[in-house]
C-alpha atoms as a PDB file:
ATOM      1  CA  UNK A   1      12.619   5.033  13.138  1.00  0.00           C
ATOM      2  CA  UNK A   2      11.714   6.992  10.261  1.00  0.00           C
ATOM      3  CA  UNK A   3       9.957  10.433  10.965  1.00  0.00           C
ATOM      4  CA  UNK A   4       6.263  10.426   9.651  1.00  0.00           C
ATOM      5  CA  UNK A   5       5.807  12.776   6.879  1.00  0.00           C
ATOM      6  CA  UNK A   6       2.485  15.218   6.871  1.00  0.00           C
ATOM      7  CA  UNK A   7       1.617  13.971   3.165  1.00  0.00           C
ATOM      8  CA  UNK A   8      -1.587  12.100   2.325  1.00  0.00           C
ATOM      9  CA  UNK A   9      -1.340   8.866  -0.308  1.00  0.00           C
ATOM     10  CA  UNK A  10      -3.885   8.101  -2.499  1.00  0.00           C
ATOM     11  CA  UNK A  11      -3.877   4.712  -4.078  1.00  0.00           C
ATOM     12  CA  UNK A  12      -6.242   3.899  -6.722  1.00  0.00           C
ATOM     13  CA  UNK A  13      -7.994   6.920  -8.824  1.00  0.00           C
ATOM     14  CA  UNK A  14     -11.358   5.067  -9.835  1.00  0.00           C
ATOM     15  CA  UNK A  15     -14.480   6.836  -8.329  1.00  0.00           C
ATOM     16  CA  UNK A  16     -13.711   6.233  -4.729  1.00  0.00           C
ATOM     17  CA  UNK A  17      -9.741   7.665  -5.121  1.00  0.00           C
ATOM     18  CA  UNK A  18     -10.813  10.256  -7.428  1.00  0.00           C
ATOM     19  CA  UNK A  19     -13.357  11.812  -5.030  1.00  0.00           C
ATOM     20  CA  UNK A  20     -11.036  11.652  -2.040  1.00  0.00           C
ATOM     21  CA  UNK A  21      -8.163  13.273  -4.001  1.00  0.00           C
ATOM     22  CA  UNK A  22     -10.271  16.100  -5.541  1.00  0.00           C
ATOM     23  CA  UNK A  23     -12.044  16.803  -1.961  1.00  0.00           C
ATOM     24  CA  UNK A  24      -8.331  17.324  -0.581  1.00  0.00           C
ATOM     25  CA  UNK A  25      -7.191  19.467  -3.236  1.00  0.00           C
ATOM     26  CA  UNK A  26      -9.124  22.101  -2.163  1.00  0.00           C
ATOM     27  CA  UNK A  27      -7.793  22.532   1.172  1.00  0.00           C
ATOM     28  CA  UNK A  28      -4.327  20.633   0.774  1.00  0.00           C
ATOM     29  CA  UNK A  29      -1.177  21.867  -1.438  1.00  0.00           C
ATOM     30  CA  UNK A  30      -0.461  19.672  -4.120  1.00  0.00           C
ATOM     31  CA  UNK A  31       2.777  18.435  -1.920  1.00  0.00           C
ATOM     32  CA  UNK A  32       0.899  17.233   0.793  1.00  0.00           C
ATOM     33  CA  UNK A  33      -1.565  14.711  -1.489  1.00  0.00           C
ATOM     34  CA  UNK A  34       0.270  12.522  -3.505  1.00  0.00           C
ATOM     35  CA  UNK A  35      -2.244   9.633  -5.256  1.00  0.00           C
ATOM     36  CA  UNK A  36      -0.847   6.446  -7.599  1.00  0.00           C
ATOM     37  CA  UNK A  37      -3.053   4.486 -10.104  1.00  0.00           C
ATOM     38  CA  UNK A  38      -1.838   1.606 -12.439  1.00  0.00           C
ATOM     39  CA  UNK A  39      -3.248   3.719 -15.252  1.00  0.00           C
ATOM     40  CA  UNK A  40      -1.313   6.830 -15.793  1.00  0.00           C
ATOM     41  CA  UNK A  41      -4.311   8.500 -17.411  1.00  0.00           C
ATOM     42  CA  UNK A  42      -6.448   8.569 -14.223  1.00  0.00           C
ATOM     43  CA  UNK A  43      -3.435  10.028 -12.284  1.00  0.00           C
ATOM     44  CA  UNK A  44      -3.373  12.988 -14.804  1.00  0.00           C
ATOM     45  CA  UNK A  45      -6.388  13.816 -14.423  1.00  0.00           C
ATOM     46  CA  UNK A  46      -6.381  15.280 -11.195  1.00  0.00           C
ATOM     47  CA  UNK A  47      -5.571  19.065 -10.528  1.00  0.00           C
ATOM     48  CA  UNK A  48      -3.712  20.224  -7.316  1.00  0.00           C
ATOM     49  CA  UNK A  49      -2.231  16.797  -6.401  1.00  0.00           C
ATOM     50  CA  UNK A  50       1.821  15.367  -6.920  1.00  0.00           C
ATOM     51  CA  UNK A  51       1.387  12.331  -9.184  1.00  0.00           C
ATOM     52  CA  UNK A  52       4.073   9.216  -8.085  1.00  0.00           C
ATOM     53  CA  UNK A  53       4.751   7.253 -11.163  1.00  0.00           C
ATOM     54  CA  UNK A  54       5.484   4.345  -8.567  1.00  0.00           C
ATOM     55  CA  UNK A  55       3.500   3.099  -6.081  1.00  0.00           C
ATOM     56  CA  UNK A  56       7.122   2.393  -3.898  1.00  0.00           C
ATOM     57  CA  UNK A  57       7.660   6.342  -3.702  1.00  0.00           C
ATOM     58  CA  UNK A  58       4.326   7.225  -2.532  1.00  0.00           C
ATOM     59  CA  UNK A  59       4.377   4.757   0.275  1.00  0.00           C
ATOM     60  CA  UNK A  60       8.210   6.218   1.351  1.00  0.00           C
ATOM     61  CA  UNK A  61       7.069   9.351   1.072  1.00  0.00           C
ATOM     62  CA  UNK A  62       3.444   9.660   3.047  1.00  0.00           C
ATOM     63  CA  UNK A  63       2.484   9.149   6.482  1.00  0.00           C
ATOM     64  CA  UNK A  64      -1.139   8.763   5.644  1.00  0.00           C
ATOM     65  CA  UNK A  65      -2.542   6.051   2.900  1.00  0.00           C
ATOM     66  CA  UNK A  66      -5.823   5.711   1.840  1.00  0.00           C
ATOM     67  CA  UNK A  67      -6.719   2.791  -0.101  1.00  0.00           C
ATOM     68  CA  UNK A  68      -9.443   2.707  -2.505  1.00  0.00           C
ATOM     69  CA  UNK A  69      -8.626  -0.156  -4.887  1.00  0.00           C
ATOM     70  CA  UNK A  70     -10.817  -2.732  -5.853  1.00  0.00           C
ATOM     71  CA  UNK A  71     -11.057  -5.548  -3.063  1.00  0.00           C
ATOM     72  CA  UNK A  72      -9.337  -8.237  -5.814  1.00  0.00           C
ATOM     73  CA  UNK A  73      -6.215  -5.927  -5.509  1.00  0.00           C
ATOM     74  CA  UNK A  74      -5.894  -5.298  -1.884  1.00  0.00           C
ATOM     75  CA  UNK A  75      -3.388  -8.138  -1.297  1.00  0.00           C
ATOM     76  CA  UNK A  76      -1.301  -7.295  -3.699  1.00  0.00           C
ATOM     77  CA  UNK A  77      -0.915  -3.924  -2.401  1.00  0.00           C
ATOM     78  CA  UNK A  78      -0.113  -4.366   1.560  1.00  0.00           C
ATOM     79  CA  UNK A  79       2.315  -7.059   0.616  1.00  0.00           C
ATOM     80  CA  UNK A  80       3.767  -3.534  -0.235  1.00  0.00           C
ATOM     81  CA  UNK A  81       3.201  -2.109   2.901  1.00  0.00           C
ATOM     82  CA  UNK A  82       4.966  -4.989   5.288  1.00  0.00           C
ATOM     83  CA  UNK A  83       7.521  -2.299   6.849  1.00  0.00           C
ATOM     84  CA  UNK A  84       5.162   0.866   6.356  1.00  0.00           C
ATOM     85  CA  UNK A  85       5.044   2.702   9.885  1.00  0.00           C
ATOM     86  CA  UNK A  86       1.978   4.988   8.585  1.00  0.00           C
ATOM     87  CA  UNK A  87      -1.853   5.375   8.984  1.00  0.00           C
ATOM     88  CA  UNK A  88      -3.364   3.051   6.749  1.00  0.00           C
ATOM     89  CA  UNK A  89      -6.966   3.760   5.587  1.00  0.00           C
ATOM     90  CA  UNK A  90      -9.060   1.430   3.581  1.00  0.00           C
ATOM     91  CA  UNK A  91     -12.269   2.659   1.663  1.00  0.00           C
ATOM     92  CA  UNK A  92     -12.210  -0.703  -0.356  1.00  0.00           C
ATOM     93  CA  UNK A  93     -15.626  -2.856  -0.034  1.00  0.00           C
ATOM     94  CA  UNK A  94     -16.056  -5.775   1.656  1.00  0.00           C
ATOM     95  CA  UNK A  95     -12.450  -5.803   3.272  1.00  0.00           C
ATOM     96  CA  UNK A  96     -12.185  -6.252   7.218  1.00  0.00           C
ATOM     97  CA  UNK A  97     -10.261  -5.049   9.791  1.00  0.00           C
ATOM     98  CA  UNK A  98      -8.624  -7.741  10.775  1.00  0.00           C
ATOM     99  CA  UNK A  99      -7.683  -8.698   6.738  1.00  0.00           C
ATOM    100  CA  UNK A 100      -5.517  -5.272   6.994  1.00  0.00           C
ATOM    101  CA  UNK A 101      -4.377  -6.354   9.603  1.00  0.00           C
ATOM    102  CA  UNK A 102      -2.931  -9.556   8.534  1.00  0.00           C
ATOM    103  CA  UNK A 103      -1.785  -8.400   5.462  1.00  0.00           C
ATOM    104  CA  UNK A 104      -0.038  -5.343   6.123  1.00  0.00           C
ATOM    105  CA  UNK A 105       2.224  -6.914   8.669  1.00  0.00           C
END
């Protein structure tokens, strides 16, 4: 079993991500907060994070994800996480327990 690494994934960088990352910056290295967004120019925006050009990396490489994408994209991202053996945390509206359940495996 793969060791859990002390690094916190952000994925999505609209207001929710963006927040989250920035809050963390200030009391995390930029190692230990890694965030993903499908638009590169959100990603760059934030100082005091490592930016993962692809969202496979960030999973491999964090023991902690936080997902704040927009409820229409939540599927598509834990059919990502089907093997991930981290803490998964959802800030996305409207999305049960139980649905993260389900579809992270």
């Amino acid at each position: 079993m793969k060791k859990i690494e002390k690094k916190i994934g952000i994925i999505g960088l609209g207001n929710m991500g963006n927040a989250i990352a920035e809050g963390l910056s200030g009391s995390l290295s930029p190692d230990q907060i890694h965030v993903y967004d499908t638009d590169p120019e959100k990603s760059g925006r934030i100082k005091g994070v490592t930016v993962s050009p692809f969202i496979e990396e960030l999973i491999e490489n964090c023991g902690i994800l936080i997902l704040a994408v927009k409820p229409d994209k939540i599927d598509e991202i834990l059919a990502k996480l089907r093997n991930y053996s981290g803490i998964i945390v959802s800030v996305a509206a409207g999305i049960k327990i139980e649905s993260l359940r389900r579809g992270a495996g």
